[in-house]
PDB file of N, CA and C in Angstrom:
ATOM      1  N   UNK A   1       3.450  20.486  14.554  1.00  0.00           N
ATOM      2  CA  UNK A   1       3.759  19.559  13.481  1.00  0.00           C
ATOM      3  C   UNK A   1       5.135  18.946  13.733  1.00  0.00           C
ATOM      4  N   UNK A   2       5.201  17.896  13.181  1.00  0.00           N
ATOM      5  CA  UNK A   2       6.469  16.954  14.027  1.00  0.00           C
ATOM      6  C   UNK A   2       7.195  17.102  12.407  1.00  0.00           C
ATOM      7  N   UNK A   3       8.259  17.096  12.221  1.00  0.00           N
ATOM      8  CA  UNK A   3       9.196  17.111  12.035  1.00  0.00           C
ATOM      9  C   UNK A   3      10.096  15.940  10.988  1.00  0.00           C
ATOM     10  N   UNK A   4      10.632  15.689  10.425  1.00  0.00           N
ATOM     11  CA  UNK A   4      11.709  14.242  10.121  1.00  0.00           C
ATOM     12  C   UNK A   4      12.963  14.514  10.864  1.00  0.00           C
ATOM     13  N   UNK A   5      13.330  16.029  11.098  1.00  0.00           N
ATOM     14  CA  UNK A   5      14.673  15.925  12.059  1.00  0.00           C
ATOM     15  C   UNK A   5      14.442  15.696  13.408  1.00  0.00           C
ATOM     16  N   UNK A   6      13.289  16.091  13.896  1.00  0.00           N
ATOM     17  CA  UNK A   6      12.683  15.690  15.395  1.00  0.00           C
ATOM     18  C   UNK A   6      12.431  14.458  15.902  1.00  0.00           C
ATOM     19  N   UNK A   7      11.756  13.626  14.502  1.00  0.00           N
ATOM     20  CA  UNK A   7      11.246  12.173  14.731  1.00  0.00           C
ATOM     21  C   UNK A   7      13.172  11.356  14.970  1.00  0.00           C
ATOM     22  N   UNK A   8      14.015  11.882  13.643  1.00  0.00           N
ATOM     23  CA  UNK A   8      15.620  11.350  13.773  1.00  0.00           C
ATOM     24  C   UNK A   8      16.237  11.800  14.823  1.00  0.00           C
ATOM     25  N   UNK A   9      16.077  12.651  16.002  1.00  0.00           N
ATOM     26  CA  UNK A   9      16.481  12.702  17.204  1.00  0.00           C
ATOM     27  C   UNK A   9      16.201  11.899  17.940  1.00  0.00           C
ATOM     28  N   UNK A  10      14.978  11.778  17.931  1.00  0.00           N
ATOM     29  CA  UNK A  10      14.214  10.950  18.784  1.00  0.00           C
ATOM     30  C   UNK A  10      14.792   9.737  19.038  1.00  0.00           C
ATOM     31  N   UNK A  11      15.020   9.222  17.994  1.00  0.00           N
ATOM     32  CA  UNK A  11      15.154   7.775  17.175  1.00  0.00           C
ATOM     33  C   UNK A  11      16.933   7.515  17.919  1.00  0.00           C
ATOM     34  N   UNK A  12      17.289   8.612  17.767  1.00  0.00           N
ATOM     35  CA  UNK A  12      18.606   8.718  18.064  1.00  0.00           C
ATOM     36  C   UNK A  12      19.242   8.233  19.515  1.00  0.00           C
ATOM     37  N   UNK A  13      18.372   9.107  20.235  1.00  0.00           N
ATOM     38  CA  UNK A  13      18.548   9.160  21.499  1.00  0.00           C
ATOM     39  C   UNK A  13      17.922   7.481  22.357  1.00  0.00           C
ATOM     40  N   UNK A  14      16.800   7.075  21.553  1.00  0.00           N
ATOM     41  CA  UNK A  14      16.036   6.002  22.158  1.00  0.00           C
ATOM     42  C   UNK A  14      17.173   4.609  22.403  1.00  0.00           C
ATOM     43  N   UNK A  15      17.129   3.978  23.424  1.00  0.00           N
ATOM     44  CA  UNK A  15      17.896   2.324  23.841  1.00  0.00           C
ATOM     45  C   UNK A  15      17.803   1.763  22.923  1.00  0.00           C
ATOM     46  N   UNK A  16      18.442   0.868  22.361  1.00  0.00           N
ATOM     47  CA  UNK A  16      19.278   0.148  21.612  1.00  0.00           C
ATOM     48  C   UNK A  16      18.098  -0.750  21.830  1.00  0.00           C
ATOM     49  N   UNK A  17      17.520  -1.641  22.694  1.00  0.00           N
ATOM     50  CA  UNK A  17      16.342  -2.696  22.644  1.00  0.00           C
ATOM     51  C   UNK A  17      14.793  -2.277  22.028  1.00  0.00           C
ATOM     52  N   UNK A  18      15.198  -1.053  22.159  1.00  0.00           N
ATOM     53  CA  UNK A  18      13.147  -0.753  21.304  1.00  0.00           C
ATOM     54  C   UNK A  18      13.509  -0.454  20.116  1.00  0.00           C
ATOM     55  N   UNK A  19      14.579  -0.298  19.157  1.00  0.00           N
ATOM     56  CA  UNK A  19      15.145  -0.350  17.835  1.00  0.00           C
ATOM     57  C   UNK A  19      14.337  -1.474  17.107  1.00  0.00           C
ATOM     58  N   UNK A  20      14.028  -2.255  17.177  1.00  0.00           N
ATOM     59  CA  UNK A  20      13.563  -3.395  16.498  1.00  0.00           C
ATOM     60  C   UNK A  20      12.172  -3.254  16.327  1.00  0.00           C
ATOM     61  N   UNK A  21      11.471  -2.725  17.812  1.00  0.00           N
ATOM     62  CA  UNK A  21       9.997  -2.379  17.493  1.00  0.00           C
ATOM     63  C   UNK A  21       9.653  -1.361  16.859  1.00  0.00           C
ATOM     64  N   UNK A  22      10.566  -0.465  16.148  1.00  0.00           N
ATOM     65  CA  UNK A  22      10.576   0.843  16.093  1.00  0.00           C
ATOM     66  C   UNK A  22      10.835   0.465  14.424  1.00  0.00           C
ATOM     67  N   UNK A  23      11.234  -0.368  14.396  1.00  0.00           N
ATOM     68  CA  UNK A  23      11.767  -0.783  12.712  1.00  0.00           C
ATOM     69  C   UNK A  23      10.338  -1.598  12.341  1.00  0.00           C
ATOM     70  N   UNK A  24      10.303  -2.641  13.059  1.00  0.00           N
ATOM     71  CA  UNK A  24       8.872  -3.381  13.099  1.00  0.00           C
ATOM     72  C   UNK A  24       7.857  -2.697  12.403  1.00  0.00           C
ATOM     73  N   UNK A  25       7.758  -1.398  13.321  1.00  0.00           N
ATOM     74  CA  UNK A  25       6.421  -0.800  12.915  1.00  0.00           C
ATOM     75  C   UNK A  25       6.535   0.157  11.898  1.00  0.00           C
ATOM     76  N   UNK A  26       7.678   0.465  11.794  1.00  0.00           N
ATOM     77  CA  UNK A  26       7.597   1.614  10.559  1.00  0.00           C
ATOM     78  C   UNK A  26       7.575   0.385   8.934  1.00  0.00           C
ATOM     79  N   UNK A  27       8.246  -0.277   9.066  1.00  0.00           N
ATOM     80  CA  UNK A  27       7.745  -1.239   7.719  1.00  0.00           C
ATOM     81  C   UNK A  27       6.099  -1.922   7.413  1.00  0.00           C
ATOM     82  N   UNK A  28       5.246  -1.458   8.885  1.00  0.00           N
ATOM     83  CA  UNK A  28       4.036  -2.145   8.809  1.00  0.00           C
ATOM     84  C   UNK A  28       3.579  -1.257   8.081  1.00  0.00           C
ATOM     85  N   UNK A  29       4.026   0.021   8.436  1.00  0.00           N
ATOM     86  CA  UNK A  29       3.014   1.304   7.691  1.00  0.00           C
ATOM     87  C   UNK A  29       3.239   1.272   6.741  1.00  0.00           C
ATOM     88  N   UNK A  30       4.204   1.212   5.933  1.00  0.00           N
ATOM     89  CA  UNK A  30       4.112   1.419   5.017  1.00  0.00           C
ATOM     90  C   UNK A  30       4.658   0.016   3.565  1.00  0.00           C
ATOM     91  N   UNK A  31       4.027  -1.098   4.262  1.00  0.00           N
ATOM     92  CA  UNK A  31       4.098  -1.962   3.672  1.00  0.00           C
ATOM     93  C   UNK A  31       2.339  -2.520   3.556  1.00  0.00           C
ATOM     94  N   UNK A  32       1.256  -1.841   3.552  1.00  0.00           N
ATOM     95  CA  UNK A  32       0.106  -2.244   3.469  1.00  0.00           C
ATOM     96  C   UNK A  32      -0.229  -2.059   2.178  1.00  0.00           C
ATOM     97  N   UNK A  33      -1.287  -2.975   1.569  1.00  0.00           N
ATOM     98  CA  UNK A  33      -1.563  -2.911   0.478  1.00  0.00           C
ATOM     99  C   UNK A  33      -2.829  -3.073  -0.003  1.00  0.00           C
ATOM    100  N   UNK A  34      -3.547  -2.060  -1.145  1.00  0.00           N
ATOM    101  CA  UNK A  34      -4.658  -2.243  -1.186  1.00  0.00           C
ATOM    102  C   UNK A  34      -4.857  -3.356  -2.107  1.00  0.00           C
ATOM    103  N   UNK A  35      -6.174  -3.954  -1.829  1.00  0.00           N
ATOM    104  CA  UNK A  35      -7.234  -5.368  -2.450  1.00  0.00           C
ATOM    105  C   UNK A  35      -7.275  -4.877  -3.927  1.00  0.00           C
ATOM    106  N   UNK A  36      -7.332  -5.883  -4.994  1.00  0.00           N
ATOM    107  CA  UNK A  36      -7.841  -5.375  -6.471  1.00  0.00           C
ATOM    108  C   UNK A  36      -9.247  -5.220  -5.929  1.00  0.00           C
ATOM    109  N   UNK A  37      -9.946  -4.166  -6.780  1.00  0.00           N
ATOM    110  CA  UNK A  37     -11.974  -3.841  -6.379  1.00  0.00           C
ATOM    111  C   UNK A  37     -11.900  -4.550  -8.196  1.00  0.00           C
ATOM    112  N   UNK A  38     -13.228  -5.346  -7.659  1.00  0.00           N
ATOM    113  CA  UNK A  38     -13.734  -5.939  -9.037  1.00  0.00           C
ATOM    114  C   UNK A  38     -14.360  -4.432  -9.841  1.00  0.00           C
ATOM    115  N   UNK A  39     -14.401  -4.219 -11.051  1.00  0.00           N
ATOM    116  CA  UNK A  39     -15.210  -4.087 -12.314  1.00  0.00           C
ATOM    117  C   UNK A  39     -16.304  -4.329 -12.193  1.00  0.00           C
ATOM    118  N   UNK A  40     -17.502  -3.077 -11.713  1.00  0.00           N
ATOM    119  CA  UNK A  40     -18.784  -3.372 -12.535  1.00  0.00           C
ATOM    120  C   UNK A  40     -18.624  -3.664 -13.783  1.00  0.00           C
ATOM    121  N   UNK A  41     -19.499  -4.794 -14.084  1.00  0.00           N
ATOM    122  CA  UNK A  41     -19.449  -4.701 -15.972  1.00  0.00           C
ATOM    123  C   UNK A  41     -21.157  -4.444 -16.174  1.00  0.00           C
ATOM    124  N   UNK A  42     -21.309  -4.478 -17.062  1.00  0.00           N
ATOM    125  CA  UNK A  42     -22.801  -4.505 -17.481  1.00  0.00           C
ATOM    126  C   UNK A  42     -22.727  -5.313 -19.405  1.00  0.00           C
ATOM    127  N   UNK A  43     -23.891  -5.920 -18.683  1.00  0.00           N
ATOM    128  CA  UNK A  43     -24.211  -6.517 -20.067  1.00  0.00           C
ATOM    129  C   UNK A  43     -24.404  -5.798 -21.453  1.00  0.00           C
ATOM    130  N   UNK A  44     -23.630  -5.690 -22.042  1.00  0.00           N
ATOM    131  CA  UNK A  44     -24.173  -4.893 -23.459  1.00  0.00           C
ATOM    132  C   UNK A  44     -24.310  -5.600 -24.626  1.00  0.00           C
ATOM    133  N   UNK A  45     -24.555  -7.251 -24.926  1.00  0.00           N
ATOM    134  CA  UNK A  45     -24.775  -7.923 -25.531  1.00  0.00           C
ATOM    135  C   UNK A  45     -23.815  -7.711 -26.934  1.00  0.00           C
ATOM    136  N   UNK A  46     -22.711  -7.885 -26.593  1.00  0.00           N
ATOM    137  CA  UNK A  46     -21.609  -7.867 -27.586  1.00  0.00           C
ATOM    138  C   UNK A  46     -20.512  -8.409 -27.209  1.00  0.00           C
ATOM    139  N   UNK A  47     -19.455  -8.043 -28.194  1.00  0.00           N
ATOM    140  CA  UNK A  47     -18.072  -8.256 -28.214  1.00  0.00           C
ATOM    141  C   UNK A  47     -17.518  -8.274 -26.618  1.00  0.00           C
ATOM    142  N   UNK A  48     -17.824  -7.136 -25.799  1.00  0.00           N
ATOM    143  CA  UNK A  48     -16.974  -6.910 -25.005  1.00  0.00           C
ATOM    144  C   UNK A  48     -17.460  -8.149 -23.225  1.00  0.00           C
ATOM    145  N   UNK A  49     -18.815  -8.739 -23.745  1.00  0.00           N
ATOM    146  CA  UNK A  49     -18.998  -9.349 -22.475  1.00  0.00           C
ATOM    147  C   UNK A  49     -18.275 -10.678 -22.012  1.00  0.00           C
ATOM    148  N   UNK A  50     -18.272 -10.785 -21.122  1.00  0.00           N
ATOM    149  CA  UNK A  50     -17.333 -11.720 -20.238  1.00  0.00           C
ATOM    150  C   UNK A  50     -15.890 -11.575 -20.885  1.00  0.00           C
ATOM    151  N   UNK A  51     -15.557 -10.770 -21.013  1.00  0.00           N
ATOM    152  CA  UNK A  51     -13.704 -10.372 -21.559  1.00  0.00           C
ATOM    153  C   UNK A  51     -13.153  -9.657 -20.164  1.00  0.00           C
ATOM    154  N   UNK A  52     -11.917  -9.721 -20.060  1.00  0.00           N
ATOM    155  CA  UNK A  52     -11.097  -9.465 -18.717  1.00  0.00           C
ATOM    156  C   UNK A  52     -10.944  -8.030 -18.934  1.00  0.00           C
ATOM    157  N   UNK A  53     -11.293  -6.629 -19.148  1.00  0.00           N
ATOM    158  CA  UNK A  53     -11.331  -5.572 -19.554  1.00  0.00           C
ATOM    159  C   UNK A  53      -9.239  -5.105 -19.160  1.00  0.00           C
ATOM    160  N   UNK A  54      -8.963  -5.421 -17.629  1.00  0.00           N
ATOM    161  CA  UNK A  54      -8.123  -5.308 -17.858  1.00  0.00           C
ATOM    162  C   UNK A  54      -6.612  -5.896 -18.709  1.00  0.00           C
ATOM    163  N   UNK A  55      -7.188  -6.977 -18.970  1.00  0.00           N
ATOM    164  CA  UNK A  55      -6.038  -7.998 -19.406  1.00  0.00           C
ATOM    165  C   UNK A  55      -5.967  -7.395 -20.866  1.00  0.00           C
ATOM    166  N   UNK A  56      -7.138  -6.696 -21.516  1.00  0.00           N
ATOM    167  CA  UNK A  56      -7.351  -6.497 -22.748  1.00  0.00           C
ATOM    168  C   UNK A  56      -6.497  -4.508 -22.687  1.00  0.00           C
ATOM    169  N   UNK A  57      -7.000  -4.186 -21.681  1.00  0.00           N
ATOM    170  CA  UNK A  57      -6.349  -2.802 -21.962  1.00  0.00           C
ATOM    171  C   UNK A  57      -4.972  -2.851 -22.100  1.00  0.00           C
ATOM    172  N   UNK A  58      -4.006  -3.756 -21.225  1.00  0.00           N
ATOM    173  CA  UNK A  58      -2.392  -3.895 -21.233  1.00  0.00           C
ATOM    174  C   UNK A  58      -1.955  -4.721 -22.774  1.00  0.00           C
ATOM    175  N   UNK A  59      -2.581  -5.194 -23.721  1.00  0.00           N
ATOM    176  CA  UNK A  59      -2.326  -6.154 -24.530  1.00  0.00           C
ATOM    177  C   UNK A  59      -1.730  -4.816 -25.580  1.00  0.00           C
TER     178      UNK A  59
END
């Protein structure tokens, strides 16, 4: 199992020119983001159809 003081050695020791790819990629990881997933709705022939369920829960 690797470490955070092992990975900061690493990091340490590495040339001054792969610094950038090394920054590059650590912001890719953890800059991904998940899609909104639509709402099954189902018809229940009332009040609640075609309403934004979430827009209504934050109100």
């Amino acid at each position: 199992m690797i470490t955070k003081a092992r990975i900061k050695r690493k990091i340490d020791r590495m040339p001054n020119e792969f610094l950038d790819k090394v920054y590059n990629y650590i912001n890719n990881l953890t800059s991904s983001k998940k899609g909104m997933r639509k709402i099954h709705t189902y018809k229940l022939k009332g009040q609640f159809d075609d309403v934004n369920i979430r827009a209504k829960a934050y109100e």
